[in-house]
PDB file of N, CA and C in Angstrom:
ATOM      1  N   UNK A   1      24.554 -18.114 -19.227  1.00  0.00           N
ATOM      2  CA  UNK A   1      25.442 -16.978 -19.121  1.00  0.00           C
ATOM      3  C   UNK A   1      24.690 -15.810 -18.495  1.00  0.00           C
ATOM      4  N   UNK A   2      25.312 -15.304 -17.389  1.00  0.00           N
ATOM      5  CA  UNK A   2      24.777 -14.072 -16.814  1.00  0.00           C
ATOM      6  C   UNK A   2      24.983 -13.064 -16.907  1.00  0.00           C
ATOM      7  N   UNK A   3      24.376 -12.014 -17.276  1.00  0.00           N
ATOM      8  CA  UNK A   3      24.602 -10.369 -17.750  1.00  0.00           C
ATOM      9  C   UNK A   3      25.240  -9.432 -16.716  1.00  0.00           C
ATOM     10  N   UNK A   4      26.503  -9.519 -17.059  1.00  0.00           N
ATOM     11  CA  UNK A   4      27.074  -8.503 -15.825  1.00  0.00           C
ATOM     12  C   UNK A   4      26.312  -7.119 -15.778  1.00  0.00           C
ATOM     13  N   UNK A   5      26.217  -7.095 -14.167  1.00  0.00           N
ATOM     14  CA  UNK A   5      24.941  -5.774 -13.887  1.00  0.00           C
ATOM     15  C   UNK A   5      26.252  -4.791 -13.717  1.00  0.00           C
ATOM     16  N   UNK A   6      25.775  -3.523 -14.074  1.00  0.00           N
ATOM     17  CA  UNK A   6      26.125  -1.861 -13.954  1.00  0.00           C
ATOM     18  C   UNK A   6      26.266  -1.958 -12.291  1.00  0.00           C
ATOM     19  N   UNK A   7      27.659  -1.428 -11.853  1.00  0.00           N
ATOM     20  CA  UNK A   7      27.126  -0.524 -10.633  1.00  0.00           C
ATOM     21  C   UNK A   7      26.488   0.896  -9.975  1.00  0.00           C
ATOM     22  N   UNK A   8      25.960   0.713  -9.293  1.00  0.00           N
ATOM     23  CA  UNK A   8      25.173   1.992  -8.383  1.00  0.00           C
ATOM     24  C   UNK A   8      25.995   2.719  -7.898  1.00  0.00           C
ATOM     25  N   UNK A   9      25.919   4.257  -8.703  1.00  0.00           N
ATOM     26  CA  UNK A   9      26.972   5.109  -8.130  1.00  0.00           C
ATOM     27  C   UNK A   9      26.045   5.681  -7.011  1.00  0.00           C
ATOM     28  N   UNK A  10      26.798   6.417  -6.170  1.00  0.00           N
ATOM     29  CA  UNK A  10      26.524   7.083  -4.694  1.00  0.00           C
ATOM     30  C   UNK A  10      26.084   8.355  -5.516  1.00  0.00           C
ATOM     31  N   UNK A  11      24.913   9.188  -4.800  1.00  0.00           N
ATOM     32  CA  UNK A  11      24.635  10.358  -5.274  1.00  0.00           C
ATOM     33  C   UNK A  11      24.852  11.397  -4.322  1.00  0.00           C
ATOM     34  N   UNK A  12      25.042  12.532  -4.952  1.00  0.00           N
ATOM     35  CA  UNK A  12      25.119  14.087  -3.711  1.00  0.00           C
ATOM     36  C   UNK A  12      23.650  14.222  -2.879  1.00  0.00           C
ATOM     37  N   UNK A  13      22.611  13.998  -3.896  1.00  0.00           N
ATOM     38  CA  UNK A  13      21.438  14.384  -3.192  1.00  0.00           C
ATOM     39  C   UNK A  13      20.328  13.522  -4.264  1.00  0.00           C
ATOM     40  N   UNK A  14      19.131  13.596  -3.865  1.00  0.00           N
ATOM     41  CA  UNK A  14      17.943  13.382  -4.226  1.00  0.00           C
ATOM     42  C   UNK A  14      17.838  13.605  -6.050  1.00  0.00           C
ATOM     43  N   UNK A  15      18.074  14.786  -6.374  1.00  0.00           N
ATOM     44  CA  UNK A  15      18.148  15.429  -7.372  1.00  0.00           C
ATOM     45  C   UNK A  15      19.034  14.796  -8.568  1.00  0.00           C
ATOM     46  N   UNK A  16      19.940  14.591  -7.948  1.00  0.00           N
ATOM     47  CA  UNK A  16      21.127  14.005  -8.626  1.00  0.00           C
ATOM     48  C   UNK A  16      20.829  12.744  -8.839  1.00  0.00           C
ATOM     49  N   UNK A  17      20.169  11.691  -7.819  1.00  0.00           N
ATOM     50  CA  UNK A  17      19.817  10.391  -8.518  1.00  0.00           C
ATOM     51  C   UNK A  17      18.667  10.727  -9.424  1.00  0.00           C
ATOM     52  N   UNK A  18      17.307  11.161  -9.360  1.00  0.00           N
ATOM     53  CA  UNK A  18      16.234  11.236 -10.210  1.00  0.00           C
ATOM     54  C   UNK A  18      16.950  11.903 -11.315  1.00  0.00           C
ATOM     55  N   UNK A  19      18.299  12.501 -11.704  1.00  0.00           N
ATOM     56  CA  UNK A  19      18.468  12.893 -13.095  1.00  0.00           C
ATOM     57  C   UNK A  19      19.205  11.988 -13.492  1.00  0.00           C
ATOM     58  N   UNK A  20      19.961  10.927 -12.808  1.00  0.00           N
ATOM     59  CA  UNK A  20      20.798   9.788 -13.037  1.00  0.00           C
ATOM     60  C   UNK A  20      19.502   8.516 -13.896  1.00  0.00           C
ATOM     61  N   UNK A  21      18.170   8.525 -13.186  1.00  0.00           N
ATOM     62  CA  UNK A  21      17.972   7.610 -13.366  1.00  0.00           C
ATOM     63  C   UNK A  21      16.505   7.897 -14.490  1.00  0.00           C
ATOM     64  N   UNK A  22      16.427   9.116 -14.961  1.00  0.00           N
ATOM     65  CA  UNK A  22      15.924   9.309 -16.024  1.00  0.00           C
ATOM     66  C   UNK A  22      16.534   9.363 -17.176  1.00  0.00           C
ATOM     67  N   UNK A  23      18.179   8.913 -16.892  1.00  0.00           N
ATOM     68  CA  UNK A  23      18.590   8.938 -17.826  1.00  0.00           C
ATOM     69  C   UNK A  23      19.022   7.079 -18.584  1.00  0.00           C
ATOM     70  N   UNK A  24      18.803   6.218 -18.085  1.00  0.00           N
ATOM     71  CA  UNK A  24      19.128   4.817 -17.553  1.00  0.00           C
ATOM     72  C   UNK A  24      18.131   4.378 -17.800  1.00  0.00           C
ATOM     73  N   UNK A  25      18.655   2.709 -17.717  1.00  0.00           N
ATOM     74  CA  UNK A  25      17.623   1.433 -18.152  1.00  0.00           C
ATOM     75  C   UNK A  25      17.887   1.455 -16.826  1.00  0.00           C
ATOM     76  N   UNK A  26      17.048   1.152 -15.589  1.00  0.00           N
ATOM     77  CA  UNK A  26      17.506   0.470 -14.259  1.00  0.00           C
ATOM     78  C   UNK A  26      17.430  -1.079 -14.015  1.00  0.00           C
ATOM     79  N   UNK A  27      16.872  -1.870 -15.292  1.00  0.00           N
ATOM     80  CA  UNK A  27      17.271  -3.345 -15.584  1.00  0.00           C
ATOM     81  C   UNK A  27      18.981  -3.957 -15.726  1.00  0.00           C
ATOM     82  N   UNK A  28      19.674  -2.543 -16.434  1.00  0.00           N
ATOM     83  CA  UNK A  28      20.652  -3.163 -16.604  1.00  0.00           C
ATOM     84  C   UNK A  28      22.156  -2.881 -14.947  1.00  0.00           C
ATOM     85  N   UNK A  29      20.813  -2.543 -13.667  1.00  0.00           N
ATOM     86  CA  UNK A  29      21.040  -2.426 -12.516  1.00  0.00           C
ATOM     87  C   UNK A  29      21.127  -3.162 -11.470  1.00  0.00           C
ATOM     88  N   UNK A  30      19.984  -3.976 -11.951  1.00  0.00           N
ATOM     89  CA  UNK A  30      18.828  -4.854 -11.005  1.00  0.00           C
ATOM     90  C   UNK A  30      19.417  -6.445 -11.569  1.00  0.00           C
ATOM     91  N   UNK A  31      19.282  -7.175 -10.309  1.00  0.00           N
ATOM     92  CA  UNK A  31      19.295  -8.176 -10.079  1.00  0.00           C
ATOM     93  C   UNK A  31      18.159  -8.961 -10.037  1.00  0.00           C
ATOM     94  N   UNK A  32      16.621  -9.204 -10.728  1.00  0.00           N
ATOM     95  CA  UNK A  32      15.219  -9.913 -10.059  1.00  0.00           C
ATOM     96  C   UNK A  32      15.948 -11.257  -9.448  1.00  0.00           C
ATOM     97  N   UNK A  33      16.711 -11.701  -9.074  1.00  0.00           N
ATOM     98  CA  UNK A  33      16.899 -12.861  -9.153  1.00  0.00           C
ATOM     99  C   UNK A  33      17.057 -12.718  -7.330  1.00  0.00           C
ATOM    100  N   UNK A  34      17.824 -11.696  -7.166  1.00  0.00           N
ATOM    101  CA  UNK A  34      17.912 -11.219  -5.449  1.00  0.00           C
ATOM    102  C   UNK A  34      16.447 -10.445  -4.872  1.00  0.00           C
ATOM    103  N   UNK A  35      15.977 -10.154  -5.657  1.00  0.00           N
ATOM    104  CA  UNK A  35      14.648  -9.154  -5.175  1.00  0.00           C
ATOM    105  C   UNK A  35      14.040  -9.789  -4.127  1.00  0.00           C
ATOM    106  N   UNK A  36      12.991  -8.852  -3.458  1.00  0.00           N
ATOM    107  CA  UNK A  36      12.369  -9.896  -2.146  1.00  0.00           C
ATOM    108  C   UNK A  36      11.302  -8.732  -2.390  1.00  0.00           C
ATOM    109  N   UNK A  37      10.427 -10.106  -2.172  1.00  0.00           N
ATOM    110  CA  UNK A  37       8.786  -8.844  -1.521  1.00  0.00           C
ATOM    111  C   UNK A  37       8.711  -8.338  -0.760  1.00  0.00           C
ATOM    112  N   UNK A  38       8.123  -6.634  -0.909  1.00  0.00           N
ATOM    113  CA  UNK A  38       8.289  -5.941   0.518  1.00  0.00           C
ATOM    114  C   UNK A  38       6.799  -6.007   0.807  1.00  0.00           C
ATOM    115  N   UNK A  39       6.674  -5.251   1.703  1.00  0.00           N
ATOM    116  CA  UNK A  39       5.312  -5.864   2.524  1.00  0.00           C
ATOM    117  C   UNK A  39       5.400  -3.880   3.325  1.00  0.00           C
ATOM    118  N   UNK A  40       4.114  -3.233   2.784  1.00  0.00           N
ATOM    119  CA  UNK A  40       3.842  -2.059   3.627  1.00  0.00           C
ATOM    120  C   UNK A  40       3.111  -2.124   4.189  1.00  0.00           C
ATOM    121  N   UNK A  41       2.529  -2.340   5.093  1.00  0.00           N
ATOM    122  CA  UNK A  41       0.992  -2.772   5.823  1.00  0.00           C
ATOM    123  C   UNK A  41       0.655  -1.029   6.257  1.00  0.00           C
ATOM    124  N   UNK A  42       1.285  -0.058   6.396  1.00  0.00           N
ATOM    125  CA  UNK A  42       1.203   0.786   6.831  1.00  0.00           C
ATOM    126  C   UNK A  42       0.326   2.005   5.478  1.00  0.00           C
ATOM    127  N   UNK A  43       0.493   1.486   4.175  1.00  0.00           N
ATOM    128  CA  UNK A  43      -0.067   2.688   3.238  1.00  0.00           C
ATOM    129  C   UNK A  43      -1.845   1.961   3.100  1.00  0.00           C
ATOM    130  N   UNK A  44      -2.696   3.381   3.136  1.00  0.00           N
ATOM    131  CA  UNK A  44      -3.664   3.359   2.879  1.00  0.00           C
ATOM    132  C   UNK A  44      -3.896   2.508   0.941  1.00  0.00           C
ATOM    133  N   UNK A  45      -4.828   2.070   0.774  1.00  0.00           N
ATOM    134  CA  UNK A  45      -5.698   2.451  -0.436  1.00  0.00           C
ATOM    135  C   UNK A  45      -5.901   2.973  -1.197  1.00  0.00           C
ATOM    136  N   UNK A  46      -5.367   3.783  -2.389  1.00  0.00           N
ATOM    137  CA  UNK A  46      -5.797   4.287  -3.097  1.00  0.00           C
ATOM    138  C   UNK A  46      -7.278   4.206  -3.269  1.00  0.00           C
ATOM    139  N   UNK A  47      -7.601   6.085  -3.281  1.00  0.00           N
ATOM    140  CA  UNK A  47      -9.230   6.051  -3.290  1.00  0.00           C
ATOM    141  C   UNK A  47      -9.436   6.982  -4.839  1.00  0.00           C
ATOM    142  N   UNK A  48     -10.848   7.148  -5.377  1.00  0.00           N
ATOM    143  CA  UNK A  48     -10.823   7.764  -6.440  1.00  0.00           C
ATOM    144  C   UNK A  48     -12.640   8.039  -6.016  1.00  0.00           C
ATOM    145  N   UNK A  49     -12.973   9.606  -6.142  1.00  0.00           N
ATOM    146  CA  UNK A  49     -14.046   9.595  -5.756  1.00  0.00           C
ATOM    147  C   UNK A  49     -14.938   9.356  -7.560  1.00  0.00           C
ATOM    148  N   UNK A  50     -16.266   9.366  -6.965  1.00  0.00           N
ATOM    149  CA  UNK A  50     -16.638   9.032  -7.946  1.00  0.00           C
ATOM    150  C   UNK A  50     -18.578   9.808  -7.932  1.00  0.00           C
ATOM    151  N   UNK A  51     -19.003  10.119  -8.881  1.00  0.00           N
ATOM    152  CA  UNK A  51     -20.528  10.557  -8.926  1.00  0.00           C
ATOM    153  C   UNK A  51     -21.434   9.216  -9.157  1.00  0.00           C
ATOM    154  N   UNK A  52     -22.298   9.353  -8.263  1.00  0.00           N
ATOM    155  CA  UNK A  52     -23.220   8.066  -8.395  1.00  0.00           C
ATOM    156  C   UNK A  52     -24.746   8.511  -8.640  1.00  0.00           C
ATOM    157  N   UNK A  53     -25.633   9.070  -9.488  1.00  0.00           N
ATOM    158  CA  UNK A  53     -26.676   9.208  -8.888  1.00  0.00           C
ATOM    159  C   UNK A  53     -28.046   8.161  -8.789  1.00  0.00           C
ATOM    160  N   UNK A  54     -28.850   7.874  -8.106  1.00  0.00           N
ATOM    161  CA  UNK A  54     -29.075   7.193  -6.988  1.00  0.00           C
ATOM    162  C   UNK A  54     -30.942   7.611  -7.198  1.00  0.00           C
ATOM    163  N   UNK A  55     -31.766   6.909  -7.688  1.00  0.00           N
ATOM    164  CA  UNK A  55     -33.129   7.125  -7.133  1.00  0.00           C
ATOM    165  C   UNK A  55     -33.648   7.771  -5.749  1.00  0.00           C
ATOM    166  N   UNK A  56     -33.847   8.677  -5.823  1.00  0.00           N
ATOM    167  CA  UNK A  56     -34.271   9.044  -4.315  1.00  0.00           C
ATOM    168  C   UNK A  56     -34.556   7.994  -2.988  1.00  0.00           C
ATOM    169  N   UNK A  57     -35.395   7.251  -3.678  1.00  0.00           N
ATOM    170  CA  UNK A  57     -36.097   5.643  -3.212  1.00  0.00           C
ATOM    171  C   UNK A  57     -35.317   4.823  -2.217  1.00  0.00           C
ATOM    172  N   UNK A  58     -33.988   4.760  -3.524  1.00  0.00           N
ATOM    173  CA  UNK A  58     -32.639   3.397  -3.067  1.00  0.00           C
ATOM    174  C   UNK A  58     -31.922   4.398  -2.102  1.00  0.00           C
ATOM    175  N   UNK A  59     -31.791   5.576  -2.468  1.00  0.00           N
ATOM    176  CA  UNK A  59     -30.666   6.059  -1.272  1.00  0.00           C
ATOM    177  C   UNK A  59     -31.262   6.217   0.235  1.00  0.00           C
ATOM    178  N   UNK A  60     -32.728   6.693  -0.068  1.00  0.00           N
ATOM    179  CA  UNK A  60     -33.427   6.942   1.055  1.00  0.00           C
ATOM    180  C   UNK A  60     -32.924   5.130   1.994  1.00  0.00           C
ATOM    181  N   UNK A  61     -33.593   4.117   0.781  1.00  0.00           N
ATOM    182  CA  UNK A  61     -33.428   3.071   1.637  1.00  0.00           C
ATOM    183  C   UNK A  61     -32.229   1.957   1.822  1.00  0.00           C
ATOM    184  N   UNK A  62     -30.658   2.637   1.394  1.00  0.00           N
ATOM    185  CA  UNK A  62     -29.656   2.525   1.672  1.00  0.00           C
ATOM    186  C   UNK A  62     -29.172   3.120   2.881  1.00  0.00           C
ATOM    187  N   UNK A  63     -29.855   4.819   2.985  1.00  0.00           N
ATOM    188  CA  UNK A  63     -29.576   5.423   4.409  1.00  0.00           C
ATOM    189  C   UNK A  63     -30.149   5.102   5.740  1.00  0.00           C
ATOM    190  N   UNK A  64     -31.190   4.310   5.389  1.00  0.00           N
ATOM    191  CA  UNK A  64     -32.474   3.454   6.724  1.00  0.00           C
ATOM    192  C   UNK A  64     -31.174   2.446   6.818  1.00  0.00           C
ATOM    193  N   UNK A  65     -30.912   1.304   5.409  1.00  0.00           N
ATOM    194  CA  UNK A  65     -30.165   0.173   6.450  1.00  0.00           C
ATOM    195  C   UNK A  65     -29.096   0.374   6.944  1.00  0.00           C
ATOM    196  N   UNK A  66     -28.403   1.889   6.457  1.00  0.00           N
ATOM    197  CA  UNK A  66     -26.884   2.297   7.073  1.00  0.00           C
ATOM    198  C   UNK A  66     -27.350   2.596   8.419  1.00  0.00           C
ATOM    199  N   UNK A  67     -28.309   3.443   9.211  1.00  0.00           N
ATOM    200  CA  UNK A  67     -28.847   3.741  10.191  1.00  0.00           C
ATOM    201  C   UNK A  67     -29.171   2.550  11.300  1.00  0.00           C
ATOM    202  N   UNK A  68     -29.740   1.599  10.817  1.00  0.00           N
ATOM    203  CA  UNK A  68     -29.979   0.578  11.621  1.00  0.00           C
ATOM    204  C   UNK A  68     -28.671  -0.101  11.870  1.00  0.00           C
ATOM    205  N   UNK A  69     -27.451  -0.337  10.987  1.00  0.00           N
ATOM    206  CA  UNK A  69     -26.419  -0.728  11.215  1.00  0.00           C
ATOM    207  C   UNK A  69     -25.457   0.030  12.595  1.00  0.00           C
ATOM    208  N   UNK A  70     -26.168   1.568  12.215  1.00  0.00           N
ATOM    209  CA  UNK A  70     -25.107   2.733  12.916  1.00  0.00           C
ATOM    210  C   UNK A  70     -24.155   2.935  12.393  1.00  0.00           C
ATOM    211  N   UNK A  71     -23.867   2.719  11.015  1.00  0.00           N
ATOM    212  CA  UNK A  71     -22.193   3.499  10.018  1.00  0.00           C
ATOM    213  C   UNK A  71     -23.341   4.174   9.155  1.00  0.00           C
ATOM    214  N   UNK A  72     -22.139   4.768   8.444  1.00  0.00           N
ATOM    215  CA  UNK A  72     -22.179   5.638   7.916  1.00  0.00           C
ATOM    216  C   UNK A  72     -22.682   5.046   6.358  1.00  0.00           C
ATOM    217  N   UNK A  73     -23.855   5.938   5.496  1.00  0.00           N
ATOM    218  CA  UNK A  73     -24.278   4.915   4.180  1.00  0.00           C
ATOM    219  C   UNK A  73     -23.323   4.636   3.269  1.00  0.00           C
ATOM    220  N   UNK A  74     -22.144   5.581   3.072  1.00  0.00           N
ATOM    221  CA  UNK A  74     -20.996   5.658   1.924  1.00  0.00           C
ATOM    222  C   UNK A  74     -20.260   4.455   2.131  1.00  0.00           C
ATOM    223  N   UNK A  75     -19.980   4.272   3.676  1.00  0.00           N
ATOM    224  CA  UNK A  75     -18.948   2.971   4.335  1.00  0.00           C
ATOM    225  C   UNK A  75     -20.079   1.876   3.776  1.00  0.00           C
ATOM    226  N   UNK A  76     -21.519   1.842   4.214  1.00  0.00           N
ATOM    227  CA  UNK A  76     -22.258   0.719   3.467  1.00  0.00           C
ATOM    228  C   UNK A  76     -22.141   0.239   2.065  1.00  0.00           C
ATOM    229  N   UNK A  77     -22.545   0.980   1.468  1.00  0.00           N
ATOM    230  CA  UNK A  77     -22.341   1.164   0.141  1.00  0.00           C
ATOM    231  C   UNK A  77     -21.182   0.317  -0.375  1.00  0.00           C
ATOM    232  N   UNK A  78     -19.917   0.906  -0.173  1.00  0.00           N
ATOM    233  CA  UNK A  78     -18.690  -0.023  -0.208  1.00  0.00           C
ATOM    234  C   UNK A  78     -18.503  -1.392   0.118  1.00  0.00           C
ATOM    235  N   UNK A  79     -18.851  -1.726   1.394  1.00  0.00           N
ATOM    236  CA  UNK A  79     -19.060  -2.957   1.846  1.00  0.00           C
ATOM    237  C   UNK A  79     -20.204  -3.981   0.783  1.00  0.00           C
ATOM    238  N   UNK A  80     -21.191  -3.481   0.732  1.00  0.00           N
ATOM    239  CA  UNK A  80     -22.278  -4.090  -0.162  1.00  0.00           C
ATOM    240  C   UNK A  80     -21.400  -4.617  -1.655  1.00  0.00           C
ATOM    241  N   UNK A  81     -20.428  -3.491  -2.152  1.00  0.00           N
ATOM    242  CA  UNK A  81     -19.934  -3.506  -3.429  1.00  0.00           C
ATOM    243  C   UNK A  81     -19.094  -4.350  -3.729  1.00  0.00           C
ATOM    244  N   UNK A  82     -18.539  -4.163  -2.379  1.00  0.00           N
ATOM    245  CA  UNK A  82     -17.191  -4.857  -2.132  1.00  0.00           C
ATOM    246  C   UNK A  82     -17.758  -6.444  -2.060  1.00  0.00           C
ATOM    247  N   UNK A  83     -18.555  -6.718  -1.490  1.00  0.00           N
ATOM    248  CA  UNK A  83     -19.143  -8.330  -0.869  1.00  0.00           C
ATOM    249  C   UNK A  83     -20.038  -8.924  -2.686  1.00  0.00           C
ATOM    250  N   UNK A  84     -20.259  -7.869  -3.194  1.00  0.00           N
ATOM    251  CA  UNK A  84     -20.765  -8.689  -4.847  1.00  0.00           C
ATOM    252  C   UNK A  84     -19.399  -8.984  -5.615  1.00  0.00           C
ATOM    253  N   UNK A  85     -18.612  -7.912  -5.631  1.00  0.00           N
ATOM    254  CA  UNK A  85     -17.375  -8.388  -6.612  1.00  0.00           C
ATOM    255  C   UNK A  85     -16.859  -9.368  -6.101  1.00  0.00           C
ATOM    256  N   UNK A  86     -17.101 -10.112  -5.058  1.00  0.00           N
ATOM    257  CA  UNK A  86     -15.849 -10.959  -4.733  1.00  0.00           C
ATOM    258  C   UNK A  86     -16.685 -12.060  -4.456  1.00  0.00           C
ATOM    259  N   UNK A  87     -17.818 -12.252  -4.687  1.00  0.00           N
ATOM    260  CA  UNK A  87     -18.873 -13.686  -5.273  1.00  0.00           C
ATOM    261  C   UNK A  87     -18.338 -13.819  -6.651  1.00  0.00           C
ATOM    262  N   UNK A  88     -18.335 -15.056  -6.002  1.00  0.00           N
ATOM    263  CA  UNK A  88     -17.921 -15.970  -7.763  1.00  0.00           C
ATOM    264  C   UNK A  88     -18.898 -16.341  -8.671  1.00  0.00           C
TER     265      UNK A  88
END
């Protein structure tokens, strides 16, 4: 047996749906059964900066192998971080 869904009223503006829909379950809206994956290729990453501090030593010789590469050490850094988490 299938749960008859609520219909979607038309709104005046912007305003008017975000107070419509703080007021609502939007499950008893939604169909998952029709849903489709969307796909943004266009949004960045969420970034979150962060404090690292760093032996004089390692950064000095994080900034030599960023140099010999020619990027930048922060872009290194990442890459390096990025290439351990994702060893199994």
């Amino acid at each position: 047996m299938s749960k008859r869904l609520k219909t979607v009223p038309k709104f005046a503006d912007e305003t008017a749906e975000r107070e419509f829909w703080d007021k609502r379950d939007f499950t008893e809206y939604l169909d998952w059964k029709k849903a489709q994956h969307a796909v943004f290729p266009n949004l960045k990453p969420s970034r979150q900066t962060i404090s690292l501090r760093l032996p004089h030593h390692l950064l000095d010789a994080i900034q030599g192998a960023a140099n010999a590469r020619d990027v930048p050490y922060q872009s290194l850094i990442k890459v390096w971080l990025q290439e351990k988490v994702e060893k199994p």
